[in-house]
C-alpha atoms as a PDB file:
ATOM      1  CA  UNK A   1      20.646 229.100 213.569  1.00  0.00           C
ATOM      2  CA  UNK A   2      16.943 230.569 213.994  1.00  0.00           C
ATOM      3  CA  UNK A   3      15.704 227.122 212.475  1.00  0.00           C
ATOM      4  CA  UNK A   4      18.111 225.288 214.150  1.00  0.00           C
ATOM      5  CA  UNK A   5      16.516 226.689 217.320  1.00  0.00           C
ATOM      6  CA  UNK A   6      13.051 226.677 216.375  1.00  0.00           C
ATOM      7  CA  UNK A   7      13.517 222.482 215.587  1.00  0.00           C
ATOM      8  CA  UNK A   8      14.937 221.830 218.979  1.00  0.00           C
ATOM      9  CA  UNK A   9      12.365 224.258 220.738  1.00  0.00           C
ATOM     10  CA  UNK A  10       9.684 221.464 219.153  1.00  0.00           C
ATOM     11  CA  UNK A  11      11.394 218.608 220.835  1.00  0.00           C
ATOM     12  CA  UNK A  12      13.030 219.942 224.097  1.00  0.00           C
ATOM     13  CA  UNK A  13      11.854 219.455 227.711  1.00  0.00           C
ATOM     14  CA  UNK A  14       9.729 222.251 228.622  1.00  0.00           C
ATOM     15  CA  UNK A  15      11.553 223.355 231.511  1.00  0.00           C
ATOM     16  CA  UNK A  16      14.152 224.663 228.468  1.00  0.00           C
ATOM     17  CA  UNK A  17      11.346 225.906 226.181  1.00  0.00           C
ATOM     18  CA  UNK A  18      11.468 229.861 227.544  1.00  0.00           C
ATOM     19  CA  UNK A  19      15.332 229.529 227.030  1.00  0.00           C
ATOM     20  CA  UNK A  20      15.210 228.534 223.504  1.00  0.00           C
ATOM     21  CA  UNK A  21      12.480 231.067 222.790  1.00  0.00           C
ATOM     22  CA  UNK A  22      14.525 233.892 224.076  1.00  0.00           C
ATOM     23  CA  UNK A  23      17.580 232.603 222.004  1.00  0.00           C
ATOM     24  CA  UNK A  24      14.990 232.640 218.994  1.00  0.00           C
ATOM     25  CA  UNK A  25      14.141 235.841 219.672  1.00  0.00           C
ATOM     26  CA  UNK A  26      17.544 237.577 220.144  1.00  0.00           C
ATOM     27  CA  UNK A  27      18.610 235.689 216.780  1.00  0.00           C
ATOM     28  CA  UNK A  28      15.728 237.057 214.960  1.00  0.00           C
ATOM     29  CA  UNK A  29      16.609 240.766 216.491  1.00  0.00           C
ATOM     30  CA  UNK A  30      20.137 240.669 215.516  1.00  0.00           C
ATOM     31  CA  UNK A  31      19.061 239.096 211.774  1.00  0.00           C
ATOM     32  CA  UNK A  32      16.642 242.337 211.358  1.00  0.00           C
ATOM     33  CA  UNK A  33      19.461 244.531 212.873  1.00  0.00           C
ATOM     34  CA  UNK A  34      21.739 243.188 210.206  1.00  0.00           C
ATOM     35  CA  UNK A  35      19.045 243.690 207.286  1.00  0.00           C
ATOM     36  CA  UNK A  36      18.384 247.005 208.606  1.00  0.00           C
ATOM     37  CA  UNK A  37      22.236 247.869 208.188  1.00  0.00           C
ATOM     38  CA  UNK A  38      22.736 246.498 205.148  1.00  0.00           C
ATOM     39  CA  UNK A  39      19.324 248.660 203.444  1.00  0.00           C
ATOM     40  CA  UNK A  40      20.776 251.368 204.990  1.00  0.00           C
ATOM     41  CA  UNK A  41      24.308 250.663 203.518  1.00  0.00           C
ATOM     42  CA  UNK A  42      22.970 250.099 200.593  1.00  0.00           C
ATOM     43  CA  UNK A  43      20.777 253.229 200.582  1.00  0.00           C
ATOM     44  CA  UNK A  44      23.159 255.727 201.416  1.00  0.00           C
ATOM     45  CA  UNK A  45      26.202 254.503 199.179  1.00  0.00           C
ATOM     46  CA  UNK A  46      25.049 256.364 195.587  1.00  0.00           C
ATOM     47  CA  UNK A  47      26.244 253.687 193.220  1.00  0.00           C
ATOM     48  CA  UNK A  48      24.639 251.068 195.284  1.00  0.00           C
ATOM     49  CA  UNK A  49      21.833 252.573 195.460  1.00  0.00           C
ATOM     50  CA  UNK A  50      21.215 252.896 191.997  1.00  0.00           C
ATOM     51  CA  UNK A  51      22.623 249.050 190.788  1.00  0.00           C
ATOM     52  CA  UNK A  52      19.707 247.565 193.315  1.00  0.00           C
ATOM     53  CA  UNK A  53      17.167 249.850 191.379  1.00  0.00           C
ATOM     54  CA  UNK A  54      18.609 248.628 188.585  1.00  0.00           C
ATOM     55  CA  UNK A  55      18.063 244.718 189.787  1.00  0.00           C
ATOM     56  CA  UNK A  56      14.850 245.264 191.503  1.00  0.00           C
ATOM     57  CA  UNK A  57      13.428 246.243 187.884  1.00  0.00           C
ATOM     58  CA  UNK A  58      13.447 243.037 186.821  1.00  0.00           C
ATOM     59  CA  UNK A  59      11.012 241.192 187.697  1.00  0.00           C
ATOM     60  CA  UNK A  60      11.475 238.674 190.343  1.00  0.00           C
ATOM     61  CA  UNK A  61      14.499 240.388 191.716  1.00  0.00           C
ATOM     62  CA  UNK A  62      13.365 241.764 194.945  1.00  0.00           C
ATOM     63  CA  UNK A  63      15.303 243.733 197.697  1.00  0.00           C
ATOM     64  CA  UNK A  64      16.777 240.928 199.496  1.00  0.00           C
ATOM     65  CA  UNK A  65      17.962 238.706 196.047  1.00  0.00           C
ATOM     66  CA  UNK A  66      19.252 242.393 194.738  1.00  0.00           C
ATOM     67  CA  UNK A  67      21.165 243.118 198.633  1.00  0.00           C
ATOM     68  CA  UNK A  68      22.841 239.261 197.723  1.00  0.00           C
ATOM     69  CA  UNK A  69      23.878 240.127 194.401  1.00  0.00           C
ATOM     70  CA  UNK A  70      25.395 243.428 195.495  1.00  0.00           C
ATOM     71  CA  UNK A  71      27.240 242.050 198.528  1.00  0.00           C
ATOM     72  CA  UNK A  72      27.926 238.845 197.677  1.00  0.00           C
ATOM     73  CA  UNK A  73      28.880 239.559 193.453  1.00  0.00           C
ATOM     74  CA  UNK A  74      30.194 242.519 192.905  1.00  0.00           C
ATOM     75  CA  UNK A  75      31.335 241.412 190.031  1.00  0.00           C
ATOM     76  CA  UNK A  76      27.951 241.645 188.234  1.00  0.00           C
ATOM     77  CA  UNK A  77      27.900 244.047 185.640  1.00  0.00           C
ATOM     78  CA  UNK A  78      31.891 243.718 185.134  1.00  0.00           C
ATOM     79  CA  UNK A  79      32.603 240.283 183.542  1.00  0.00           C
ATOM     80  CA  UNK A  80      31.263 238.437 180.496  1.00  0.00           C
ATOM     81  CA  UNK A  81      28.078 235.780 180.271  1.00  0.00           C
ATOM     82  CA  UNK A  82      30.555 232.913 180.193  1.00  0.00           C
ATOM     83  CA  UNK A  83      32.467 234.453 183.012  1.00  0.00           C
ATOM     84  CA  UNK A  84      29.997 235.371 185.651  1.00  0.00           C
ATOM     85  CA  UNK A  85      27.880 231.749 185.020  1.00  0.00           C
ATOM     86  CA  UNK A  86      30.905 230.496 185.646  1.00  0.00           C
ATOM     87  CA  UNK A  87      31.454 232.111 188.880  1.00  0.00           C
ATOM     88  CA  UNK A  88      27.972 231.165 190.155  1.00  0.00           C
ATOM     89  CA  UNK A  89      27.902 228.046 189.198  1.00  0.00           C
ATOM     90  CA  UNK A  90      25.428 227.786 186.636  1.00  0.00           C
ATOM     91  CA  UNK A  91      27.249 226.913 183.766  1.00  0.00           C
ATOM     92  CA  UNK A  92      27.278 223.053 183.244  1.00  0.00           C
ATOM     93  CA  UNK A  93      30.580 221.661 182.566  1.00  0.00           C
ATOM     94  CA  UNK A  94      30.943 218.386 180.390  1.00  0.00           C
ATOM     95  CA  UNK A  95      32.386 215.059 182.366  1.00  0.00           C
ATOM     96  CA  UNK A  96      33.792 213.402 179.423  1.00  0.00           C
ATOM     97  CA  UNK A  97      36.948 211.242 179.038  1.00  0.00           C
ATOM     98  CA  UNK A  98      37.950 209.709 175.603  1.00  0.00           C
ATOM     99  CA  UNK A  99      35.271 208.464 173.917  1.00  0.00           C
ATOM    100  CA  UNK A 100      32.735 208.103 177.226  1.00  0.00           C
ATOM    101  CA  UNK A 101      30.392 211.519 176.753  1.00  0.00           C
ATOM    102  CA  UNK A 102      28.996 211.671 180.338  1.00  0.00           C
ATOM    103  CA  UNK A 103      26.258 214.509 181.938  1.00  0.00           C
ATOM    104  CA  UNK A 104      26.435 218.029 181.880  1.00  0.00           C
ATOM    105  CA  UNK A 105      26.403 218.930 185.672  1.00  0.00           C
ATOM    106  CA  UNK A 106      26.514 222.310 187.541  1.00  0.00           C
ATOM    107  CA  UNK A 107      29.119 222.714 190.538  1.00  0.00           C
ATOM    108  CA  UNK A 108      31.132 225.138 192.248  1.00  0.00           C
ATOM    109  CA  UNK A 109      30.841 228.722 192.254  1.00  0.00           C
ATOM    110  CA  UNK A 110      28.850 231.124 195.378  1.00  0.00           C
ATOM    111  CA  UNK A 111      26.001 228.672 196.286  1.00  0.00           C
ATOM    112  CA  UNK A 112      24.730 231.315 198.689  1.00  0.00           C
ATOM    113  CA  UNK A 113      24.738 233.511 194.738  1.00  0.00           C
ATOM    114  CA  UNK A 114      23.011 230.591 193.706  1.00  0.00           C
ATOM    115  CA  UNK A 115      20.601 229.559 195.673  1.00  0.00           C
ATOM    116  CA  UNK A 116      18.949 233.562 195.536  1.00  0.00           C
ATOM    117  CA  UNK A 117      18.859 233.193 191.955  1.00  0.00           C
ATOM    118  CA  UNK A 118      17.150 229.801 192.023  1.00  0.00           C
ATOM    119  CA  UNK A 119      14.533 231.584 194.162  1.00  0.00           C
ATOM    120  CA  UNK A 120      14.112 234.568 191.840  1.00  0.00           C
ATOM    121  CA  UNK A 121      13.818 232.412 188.883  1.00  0.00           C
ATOM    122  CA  UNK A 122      10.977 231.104 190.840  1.00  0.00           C
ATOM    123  CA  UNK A 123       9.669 234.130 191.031  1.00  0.00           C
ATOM    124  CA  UNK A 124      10.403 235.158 187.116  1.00  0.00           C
ATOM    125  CA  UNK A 125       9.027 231.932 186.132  1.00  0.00           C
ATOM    126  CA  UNK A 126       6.142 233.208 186.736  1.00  0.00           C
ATOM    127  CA  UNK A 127       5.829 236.689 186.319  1.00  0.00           C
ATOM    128  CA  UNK A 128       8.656 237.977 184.415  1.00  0.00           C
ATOM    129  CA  UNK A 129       7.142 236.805 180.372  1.00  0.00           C
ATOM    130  CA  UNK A 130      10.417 236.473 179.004  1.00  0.00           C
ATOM    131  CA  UNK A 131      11.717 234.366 181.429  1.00  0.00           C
ATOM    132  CA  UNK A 132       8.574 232.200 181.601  1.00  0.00           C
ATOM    133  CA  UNK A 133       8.735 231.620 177.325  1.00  0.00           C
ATOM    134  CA  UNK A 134      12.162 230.473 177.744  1.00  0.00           C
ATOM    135  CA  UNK A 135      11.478 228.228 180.331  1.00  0.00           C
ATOM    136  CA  UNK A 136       7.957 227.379 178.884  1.00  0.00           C
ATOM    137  CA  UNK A 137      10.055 226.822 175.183  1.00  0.00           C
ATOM    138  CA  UNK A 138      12.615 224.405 177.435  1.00  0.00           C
ATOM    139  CA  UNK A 139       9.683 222.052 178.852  1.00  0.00           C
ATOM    140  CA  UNK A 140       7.913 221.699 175.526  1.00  0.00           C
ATOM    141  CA  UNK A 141      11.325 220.207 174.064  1.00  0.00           C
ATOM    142  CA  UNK A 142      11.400 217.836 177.063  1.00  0.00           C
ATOM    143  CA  UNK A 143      13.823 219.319 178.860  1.00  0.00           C
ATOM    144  CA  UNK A 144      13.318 218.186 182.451  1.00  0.00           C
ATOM    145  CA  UNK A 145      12.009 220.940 185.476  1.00  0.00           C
ATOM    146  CA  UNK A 146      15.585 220.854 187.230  1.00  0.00           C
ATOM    147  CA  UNK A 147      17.452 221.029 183.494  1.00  0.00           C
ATOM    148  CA  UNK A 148      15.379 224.048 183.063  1.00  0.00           C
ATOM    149  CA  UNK A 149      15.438 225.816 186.200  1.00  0.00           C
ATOM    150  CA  UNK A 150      19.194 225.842 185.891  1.00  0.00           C
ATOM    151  CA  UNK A 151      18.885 227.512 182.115  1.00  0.00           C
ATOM    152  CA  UNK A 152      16.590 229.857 183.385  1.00  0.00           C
ATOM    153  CA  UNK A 153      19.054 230.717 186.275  1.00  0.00           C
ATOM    154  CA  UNK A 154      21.593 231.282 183.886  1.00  0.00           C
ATOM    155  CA  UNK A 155      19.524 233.526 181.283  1.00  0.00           C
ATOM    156  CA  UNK A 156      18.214 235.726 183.864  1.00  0.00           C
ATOM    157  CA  UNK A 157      21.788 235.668 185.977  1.00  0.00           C
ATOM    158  CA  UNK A 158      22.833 236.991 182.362  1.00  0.00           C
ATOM    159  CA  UNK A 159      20.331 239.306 181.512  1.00  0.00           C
ATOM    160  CA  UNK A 160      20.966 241.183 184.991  1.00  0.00           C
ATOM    161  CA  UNK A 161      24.790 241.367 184.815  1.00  0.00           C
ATOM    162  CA  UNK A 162      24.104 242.890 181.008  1.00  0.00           C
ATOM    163  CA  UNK A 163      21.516 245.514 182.795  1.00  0.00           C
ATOM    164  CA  UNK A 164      24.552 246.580 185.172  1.00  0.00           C
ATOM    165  CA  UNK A 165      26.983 246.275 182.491  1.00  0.00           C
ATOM    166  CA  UNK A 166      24.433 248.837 180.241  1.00  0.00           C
ATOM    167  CA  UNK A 167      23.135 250.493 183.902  1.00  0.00           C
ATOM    168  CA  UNK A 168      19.541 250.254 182.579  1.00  0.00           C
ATOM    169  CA  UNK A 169      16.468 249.042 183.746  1.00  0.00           C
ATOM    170  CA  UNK A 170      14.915 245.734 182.577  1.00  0.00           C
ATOM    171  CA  UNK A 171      13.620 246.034 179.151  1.00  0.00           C
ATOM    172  CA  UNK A 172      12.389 242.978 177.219  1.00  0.00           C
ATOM    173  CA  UNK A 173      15.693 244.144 174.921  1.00  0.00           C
ATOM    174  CA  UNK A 174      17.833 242.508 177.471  1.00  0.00           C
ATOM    175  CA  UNK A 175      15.529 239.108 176.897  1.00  0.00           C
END
């Protein structure tokens, strides 16, 4: 909504600019009121607490990809690799039929999951090493950037729920 606002403040009327720019500001208030609750959910509950230390070891998981994971997968740490790539939506499924062998795709699953984890492999990408030699290791064989993004996704989406599963920080073990 605060974008939403913020592209119709650039093409509105000015005698409606102060209006939207209140609305923008109230939006952002409530979003940081939210945040704040959530942190201090998140802070107070013991187990919580110690699963987002867990996350935020890794690098490229920061507080607000780690507050995702917790609310919005709480399954992480309980299911199998297979499993929670599957719940995501990471895991490529086949479109074949007879003898016609079509393209692995990616579909389904908790895009807003997804679409956290596509910004922390970002992130890893670049400074976590073992996810950067596995994506580094994917390019060299001519895997396309979007081919290995999604790989990537789904090795570090794996190596975090087996860090919850173990409930120990990142090691390059995990990798």
């Amino acid at each position: 909504m605060i974008t939403a606002e913020k592209n119709r403040l650039g093409s509105s009327h000015q005698s409606v600019k102060k209006d939207i720019r209140e609305n923008i500001s109230w939006l952002e208030s409530r979003l940081q009121d939210v945040d704040d609750d959530l942190s201090k959910l998140i802070n107070e509950n013991a187990v919580w607490k110690g699963k987002a230390d867990i996350l935020t070891s890794c690098k490229g998981i920061g507080p607000v990809v780690s507050t995702t994971l917790l609310c919005a997968l709480p399954e992480l740490g309980t299911l199998n690799r297979r499993e929670i790539s599957g719940l995501v939506g990471v895991c490529p499924y086949n479109r074949d039929s007879g003898k016609m062998r079509g393209k692995r795709a990616i579909f389904g699953g908790r895009a807003t999951v997804r679409a956290m984890l596509y910004m922390a492999t970002s992130s890893a990408r670049r400074f976590n090493p073992a996810i950067k030699a596995f994506y580094d290791r994917l390019r060299l064989a001519g895997k396309i950037h979007k081919v290995a993004m999604v790989a990537c996704m789904r090795k570090l989406l794996t190596v975090l729920n087996a860090m919850l599963k173990e409930m120990k920080p990142w090691s390059p073990d995990f990798a």
